[in-house]
PDB file of N, CA and C in Angstrom:
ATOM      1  N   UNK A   1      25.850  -0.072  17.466  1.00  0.00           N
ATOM      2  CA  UNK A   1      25.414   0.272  16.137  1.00  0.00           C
ATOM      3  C   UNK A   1      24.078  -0.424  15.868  1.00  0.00           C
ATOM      4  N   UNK A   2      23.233   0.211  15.272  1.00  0.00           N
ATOM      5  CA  UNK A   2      21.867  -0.389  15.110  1.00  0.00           C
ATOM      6  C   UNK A   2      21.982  -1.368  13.893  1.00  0.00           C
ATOM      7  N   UNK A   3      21.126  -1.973  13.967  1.00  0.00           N
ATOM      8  CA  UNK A   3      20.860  -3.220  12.579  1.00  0.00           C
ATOM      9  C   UNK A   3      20.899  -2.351  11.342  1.00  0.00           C
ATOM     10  N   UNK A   4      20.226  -1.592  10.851  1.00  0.00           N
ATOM     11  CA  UNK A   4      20.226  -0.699   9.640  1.00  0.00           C
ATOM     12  C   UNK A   4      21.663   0.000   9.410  1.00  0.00           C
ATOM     13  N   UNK A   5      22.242   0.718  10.500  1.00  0.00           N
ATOM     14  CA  UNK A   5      23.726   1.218  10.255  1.00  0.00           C
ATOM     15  C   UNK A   5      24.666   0.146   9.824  1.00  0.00           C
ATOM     16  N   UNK A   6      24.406  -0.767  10.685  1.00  0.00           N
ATOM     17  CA  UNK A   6      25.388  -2.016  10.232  1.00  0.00           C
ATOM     18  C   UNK A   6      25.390  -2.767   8.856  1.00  0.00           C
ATOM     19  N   UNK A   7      24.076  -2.344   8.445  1.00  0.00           N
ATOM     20  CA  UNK A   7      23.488  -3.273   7.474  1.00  0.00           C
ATOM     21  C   UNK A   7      24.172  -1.893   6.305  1.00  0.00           C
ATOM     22  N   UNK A   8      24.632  -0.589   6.326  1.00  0.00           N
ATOM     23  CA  UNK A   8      24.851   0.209   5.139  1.00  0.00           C
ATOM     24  C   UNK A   8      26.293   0.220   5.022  1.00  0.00           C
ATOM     25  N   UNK A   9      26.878  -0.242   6.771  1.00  0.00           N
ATOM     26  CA  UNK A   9      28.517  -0.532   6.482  1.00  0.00           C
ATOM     27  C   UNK A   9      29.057  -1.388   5.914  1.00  0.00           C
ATOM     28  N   UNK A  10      28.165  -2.706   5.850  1.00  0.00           N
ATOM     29  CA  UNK A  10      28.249  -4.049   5.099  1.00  0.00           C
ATOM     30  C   UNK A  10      28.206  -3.782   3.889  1.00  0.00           C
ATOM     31  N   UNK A  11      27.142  -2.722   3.271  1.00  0.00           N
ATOM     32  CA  UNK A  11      26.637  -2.782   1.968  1.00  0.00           C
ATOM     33  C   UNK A  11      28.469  -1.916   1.546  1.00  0.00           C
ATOM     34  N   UNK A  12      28.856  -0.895   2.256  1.00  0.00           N
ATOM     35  CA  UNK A  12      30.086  -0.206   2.039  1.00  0.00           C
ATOM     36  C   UNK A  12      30.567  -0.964   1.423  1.00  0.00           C
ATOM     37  N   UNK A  13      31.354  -2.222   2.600  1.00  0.00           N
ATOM     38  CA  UNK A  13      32.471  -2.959   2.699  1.00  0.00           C
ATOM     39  C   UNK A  13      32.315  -4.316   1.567  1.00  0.00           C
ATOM     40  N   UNK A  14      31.089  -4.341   1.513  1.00  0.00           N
ATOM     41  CA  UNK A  14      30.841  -5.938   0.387  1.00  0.00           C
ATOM     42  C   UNK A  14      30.910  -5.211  -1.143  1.00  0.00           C
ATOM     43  N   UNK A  15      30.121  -3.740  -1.031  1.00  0.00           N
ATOM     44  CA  UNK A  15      30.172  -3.393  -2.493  1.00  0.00           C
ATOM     45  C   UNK A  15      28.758  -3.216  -3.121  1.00  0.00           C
ATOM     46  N   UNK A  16      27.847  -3.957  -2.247  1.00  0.00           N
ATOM     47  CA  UNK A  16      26.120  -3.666  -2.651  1.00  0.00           C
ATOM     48  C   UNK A  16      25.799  -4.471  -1.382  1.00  0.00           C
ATOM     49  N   UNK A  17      24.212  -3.253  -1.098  1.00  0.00           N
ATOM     50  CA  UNK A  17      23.477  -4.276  -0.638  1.00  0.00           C
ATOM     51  C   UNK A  17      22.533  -5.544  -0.484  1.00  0.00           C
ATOM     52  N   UNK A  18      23.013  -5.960  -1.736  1.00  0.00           N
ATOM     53  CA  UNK A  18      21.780  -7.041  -1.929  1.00  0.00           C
ATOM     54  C   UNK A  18      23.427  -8.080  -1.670  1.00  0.00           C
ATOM     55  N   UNK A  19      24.407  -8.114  -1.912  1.00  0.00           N
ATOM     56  CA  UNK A  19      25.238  -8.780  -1.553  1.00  0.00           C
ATOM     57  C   UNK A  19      25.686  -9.092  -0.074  1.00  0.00           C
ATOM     58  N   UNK A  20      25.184  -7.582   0.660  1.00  0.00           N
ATOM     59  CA  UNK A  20      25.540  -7.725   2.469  1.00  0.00           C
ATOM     60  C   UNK A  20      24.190  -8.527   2.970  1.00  0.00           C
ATOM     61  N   UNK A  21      23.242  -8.115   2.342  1.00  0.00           N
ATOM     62  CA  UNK A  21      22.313  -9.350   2.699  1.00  0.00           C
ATOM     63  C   UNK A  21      21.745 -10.707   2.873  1.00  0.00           C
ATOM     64  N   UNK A  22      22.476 -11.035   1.743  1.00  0.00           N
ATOM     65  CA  UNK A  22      22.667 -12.541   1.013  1.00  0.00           C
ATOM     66  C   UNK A  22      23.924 -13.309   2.265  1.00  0.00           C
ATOM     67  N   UNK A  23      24.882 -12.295   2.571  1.00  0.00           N
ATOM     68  CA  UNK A  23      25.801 -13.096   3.400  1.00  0.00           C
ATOM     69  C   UNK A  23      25.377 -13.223   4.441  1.00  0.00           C
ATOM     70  N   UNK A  24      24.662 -12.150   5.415  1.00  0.00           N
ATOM     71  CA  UNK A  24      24.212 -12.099   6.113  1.00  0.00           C
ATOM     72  C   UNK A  24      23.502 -13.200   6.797  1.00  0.00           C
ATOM     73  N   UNK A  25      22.387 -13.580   5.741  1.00  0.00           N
ATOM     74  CA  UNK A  25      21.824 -14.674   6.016  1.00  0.00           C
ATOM     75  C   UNK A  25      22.268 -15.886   5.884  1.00  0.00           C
ATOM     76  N   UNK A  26      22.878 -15.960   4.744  1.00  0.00           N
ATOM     77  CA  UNK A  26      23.881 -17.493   4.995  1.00  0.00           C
ATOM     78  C   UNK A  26      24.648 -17.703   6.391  1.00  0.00           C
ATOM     79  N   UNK A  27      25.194 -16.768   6.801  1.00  0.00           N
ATOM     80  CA  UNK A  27      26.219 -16.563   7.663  1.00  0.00           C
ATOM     81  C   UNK A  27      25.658 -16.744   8.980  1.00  0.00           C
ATOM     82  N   UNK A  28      24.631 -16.002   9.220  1.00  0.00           N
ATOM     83  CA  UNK A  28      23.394 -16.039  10.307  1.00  0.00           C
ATOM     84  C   UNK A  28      23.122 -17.477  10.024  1.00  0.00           C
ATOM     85  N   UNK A  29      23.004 -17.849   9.680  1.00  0.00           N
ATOM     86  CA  UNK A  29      22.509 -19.424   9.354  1.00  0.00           C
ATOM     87  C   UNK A  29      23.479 -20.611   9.324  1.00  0.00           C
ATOM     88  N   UNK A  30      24.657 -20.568   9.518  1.00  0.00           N
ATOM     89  CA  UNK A  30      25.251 -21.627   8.901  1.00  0.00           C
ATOM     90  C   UNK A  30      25.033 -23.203   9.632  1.00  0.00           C
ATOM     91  N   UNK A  31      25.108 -23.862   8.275  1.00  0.00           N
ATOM     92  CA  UNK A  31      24.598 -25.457   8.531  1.00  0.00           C
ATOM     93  C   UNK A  31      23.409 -25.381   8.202  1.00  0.00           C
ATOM     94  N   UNK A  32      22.539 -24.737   7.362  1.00  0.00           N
ATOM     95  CA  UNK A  32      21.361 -24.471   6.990  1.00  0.00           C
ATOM     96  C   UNK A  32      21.377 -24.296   5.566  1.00  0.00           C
ATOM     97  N   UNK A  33      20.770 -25.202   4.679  1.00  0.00           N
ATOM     98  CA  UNK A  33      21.013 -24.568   3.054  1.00  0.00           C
ATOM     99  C   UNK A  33      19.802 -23.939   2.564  1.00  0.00           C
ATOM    100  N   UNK A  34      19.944 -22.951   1.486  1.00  0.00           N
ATOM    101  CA  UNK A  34      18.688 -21.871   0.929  1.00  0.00           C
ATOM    102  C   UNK A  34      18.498 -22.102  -0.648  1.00  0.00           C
ATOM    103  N   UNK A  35      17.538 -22.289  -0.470  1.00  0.00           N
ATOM    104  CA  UNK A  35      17.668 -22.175  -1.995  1.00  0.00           C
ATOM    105  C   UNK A  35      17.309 -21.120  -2.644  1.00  0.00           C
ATOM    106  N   UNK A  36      17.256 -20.445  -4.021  1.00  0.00           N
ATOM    107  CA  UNK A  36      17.037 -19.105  -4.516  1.00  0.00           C
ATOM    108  C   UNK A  36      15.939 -18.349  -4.032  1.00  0.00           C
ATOM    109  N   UNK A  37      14.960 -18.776  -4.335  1.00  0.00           N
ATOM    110  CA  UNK A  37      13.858 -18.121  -3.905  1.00  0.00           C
ATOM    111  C   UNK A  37      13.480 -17.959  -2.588  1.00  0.00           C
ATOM    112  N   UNK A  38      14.081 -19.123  -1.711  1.00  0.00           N
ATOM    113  CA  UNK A  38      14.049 -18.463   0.277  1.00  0.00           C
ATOM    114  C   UNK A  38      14.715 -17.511   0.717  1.00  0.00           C
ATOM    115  N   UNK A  39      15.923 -17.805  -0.255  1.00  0.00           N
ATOM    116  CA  UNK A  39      16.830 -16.326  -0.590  1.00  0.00           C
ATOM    117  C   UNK A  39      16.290 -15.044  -0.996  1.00  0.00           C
ATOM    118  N   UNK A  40      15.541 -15.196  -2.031  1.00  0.00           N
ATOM    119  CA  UNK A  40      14.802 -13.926  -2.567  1.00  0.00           C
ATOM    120  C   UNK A  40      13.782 -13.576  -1.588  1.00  0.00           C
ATOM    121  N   UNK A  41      13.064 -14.146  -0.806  1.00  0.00           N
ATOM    122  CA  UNK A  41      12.129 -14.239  -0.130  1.00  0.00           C
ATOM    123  C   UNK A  41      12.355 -13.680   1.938  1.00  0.00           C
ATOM    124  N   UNK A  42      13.797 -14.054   1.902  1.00  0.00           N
ATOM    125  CA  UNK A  42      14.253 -13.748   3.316  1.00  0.00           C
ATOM    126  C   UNK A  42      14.803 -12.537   3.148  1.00  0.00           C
ATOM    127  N   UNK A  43      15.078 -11.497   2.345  1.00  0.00           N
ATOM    128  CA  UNK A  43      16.180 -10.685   2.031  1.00  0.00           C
ATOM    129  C   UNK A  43      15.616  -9.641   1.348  1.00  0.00           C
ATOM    130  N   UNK A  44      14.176 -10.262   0.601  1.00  0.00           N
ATOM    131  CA  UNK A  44      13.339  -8.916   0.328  1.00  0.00           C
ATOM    132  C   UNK A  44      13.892  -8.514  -1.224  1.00  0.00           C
ATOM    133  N   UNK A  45      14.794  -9.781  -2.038  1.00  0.00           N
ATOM    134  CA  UNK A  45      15.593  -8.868  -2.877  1.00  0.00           C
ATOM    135  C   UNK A  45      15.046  -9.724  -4.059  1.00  0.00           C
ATOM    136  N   UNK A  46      15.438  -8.975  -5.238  1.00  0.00           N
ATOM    137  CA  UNK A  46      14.943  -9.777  -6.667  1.00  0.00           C
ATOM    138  C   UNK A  46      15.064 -10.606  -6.801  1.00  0.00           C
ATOM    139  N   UNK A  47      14.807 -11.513  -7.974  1.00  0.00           N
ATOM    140  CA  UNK A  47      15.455 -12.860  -8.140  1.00  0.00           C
ATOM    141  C   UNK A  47      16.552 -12.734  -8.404  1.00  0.00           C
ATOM    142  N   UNK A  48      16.190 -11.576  -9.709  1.00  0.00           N
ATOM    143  CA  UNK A  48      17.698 -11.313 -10.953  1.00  0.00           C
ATOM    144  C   UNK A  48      18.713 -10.997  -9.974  1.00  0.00           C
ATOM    145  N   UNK A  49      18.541 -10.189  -8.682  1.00  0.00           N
ATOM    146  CA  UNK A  49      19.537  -9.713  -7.983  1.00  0.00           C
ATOM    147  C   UNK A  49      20.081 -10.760  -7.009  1.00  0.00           C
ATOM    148  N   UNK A  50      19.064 -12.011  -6.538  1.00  0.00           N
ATOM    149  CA  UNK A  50      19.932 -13.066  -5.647  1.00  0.00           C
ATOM    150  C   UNK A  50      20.686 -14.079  -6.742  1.00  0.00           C
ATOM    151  N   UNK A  51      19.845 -14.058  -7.728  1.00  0.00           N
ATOM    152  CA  UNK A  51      21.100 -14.839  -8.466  1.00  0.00           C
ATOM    153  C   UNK A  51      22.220 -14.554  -9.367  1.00  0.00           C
ATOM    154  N   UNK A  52      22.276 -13.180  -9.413  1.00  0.00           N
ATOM    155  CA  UNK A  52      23.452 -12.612  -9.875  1.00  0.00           C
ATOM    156  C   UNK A  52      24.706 -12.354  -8.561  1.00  0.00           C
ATOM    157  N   UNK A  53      24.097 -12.024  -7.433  1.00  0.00           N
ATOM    158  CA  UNK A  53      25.235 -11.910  -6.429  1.00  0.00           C
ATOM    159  C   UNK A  53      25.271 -13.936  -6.162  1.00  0.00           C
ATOM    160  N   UNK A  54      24.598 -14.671  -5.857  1.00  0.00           N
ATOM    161  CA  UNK A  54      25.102 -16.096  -5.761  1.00  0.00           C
ATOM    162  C   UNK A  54      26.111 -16.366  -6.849  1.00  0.00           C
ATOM    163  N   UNK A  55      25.846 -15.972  -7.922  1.00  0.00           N
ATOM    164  CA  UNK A  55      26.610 -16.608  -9.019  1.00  0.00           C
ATOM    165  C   UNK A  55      28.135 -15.966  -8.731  1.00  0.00           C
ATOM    166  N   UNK A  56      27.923 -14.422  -8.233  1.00  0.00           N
ATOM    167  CA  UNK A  56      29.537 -13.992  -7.855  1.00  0.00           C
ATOM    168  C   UNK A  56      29.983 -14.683  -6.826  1.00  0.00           C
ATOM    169  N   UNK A  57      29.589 -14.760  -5.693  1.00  0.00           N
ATOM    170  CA  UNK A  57      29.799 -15.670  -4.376  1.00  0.00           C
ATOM    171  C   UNK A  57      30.555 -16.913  -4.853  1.00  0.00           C
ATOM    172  N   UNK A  58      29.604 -17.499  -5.269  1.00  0.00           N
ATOM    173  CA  UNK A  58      30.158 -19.175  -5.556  1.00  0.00           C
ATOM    174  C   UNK A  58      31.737 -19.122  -6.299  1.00  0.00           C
ATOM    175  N   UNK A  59      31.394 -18.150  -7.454  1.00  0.00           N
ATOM    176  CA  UNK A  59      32.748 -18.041  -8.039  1.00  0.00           C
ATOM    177  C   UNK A  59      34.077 -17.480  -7.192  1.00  0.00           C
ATOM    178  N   UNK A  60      33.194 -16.416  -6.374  1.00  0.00           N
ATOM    179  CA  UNK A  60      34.723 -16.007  -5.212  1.00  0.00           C
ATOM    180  C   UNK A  60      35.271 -17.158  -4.241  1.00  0.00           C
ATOM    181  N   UNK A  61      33.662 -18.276  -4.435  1.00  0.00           N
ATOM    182  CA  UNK A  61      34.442 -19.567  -3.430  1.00  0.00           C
ATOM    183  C   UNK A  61      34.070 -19.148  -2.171  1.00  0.00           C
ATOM    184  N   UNK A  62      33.041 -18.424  -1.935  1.00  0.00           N
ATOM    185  CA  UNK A  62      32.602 -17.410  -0.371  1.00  0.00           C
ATOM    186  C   UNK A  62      31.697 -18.540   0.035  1.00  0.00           C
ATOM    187  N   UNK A  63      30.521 -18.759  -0.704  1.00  0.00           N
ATOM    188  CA  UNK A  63      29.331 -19.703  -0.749  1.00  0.00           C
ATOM    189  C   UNK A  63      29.808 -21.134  -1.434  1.00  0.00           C
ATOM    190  N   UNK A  64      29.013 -21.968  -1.518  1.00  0.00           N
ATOM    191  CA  UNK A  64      29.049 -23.145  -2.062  1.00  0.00           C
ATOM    192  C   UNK A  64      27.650 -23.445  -2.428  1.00  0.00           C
ATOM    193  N   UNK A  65      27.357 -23.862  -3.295  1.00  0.00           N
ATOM    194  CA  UNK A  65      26.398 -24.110  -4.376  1.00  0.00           C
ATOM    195  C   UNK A  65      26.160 -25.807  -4.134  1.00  0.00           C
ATOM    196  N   UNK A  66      24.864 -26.297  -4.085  1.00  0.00           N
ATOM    197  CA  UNK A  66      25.011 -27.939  -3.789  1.00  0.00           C
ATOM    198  C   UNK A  66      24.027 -28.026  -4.664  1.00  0.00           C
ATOM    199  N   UNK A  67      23.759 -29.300  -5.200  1.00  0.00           N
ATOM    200  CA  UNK A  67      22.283 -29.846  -6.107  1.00  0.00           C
ATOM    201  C   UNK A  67      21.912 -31.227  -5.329  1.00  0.00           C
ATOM    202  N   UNK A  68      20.617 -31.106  -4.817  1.00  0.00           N
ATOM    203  CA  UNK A  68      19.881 -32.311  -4.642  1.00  0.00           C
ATOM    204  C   UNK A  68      18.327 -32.316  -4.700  1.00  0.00           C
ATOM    205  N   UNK A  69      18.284 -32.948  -4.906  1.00  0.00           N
ATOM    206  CA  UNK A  69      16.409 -33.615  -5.205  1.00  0.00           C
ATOM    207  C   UNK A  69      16.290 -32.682  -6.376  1.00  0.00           C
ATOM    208  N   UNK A  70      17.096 -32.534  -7.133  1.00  0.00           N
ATOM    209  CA  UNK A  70      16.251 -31.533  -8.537  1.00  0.00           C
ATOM    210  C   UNK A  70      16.230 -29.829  -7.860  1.00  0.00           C
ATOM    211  N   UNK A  71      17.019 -29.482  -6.796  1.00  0.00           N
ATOM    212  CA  UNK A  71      16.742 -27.937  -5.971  1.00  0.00           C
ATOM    213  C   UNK A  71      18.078 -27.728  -6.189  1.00  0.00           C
ATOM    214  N   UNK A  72      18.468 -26.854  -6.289  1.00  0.00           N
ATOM    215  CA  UNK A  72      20.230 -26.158  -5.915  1.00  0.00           C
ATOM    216  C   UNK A  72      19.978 -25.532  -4.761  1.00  0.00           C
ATOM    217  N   UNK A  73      21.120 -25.589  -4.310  1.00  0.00           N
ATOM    218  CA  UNK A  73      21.097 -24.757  -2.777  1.00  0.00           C
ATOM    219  C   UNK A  73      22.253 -24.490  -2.372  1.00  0.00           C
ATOM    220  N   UNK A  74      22.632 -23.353  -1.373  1.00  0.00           N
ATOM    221  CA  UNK A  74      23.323 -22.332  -1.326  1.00  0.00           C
ATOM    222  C   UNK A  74      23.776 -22.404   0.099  1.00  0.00           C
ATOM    223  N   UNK A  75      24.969 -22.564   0.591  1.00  0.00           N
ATOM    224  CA  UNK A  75      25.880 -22.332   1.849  1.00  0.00           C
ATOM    225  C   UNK A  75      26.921 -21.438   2.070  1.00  0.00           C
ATOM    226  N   UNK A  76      27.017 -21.188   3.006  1.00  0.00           N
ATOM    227  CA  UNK A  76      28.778 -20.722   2.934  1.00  0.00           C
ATOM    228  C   UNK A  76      30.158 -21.448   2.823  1.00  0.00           C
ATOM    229  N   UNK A  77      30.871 -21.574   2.785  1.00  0.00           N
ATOM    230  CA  UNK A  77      31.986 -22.871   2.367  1.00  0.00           C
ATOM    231  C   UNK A  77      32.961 -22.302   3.331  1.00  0.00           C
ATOM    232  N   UNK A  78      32.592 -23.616   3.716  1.00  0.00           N
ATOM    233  CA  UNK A  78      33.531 -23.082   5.374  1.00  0.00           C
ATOM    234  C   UNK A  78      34.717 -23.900   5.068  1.00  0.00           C
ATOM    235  N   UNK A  79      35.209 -24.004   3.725  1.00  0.00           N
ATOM    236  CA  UNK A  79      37.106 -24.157   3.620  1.00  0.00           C
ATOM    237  C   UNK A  79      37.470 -22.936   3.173  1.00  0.00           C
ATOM    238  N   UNK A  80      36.853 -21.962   2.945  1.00  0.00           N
ATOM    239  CA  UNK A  80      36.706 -20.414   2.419  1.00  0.00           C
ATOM    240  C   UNK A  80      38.062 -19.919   3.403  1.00  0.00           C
ATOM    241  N   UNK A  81      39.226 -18.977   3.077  1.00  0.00           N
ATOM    242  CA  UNK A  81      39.726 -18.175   3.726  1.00  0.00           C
ATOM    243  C   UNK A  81      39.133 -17.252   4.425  1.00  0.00           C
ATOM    244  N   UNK A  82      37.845 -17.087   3.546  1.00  0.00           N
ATOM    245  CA  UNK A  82      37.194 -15.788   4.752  1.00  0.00           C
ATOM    246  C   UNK A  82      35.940 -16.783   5.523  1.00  0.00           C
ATOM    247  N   UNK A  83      35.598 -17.527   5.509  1.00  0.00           N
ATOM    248  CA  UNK A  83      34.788 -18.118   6.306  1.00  0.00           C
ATOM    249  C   UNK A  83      34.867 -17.445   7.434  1.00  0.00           C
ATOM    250  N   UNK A  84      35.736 -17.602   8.320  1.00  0.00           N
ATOM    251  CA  UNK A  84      35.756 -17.188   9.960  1.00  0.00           C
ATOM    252  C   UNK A  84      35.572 -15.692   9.691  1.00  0.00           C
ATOM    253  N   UNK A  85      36.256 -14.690   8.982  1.00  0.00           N
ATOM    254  CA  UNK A  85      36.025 -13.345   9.335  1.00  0.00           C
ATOM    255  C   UNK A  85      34.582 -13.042   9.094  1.00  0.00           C
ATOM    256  N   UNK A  86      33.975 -13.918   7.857  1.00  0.00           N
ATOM    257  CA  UNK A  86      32.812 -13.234   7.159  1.00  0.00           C
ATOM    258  C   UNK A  86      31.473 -13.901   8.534  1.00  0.00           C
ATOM    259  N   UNK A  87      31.785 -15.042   9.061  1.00  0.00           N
ATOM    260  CA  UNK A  87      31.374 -15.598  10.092  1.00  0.00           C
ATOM    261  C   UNK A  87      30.702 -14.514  11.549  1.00  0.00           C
ATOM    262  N   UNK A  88      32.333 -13.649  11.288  1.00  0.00           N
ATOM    263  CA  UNK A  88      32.325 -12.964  12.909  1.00  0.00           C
ATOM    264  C   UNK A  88      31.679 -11.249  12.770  1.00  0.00           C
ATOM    265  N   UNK A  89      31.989 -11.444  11.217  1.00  0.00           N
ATOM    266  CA  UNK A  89      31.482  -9.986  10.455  1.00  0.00           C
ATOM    267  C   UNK A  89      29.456 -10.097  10.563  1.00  0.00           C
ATOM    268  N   UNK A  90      29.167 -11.235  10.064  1.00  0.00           N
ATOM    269  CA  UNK A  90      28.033 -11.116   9.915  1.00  0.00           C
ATOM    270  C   UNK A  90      27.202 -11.652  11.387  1.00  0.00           C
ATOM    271  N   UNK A  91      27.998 -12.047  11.832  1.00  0.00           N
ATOM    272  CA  UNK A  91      27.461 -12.412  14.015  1.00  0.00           C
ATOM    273  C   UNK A  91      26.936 -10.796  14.452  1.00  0.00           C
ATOM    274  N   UNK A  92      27.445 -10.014  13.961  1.00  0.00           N
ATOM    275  CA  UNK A  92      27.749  -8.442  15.208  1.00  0.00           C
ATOM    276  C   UNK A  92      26.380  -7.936  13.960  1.00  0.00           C
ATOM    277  N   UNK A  93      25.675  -8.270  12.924  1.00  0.00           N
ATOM    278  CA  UNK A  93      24.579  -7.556  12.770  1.00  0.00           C
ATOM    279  C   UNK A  93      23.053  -7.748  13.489  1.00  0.00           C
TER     280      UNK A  93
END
């Protein structure tokens, strides 16, 4: 499956694509924190739109939200039940 097909089955299965993207890259990344705007900036997507899907994330408990030096920043929370699937989901794009 090509990167773009994969990337519209994600958007299917997550519900939007600015949300299959956002995981994507966390997920592609993990052990790496982002903050909003590297987010907005890696993903091509609004602000209004990375921080409205972070704000759902964090609340589903998918991501984890950290504050230091005056920056918030953004992980996946790997005590998450879906950690490992969303892990192996976002490896194969």
């Amino acid at each position: 499956m090509k990167n773009k097909e994969t990337e519209e089955v994600l958007a299917k299965l997550f519900g939007s694509t600015s949300r299959a993207r956002i995981l994507t890259l966390l997920f592609k990344n993990i052990g790496r924190l982002f903050y909003q705007r590297e987010i907005m900036y890696e993903t091509g997507l609004s602000l209004q739109a990375v921080q409205r899907e972070l704000s759902n994330l964090v609340d589903l408990e998918i991501i984890k939200k950290r504050e230091t030096n005056a920056k918030v920043y953004y992980e996946p929370n790997t005590s998450s039940l879906f950690f490992k699937p969303f892990k192996e989901i976002c490896r194969a794009v």
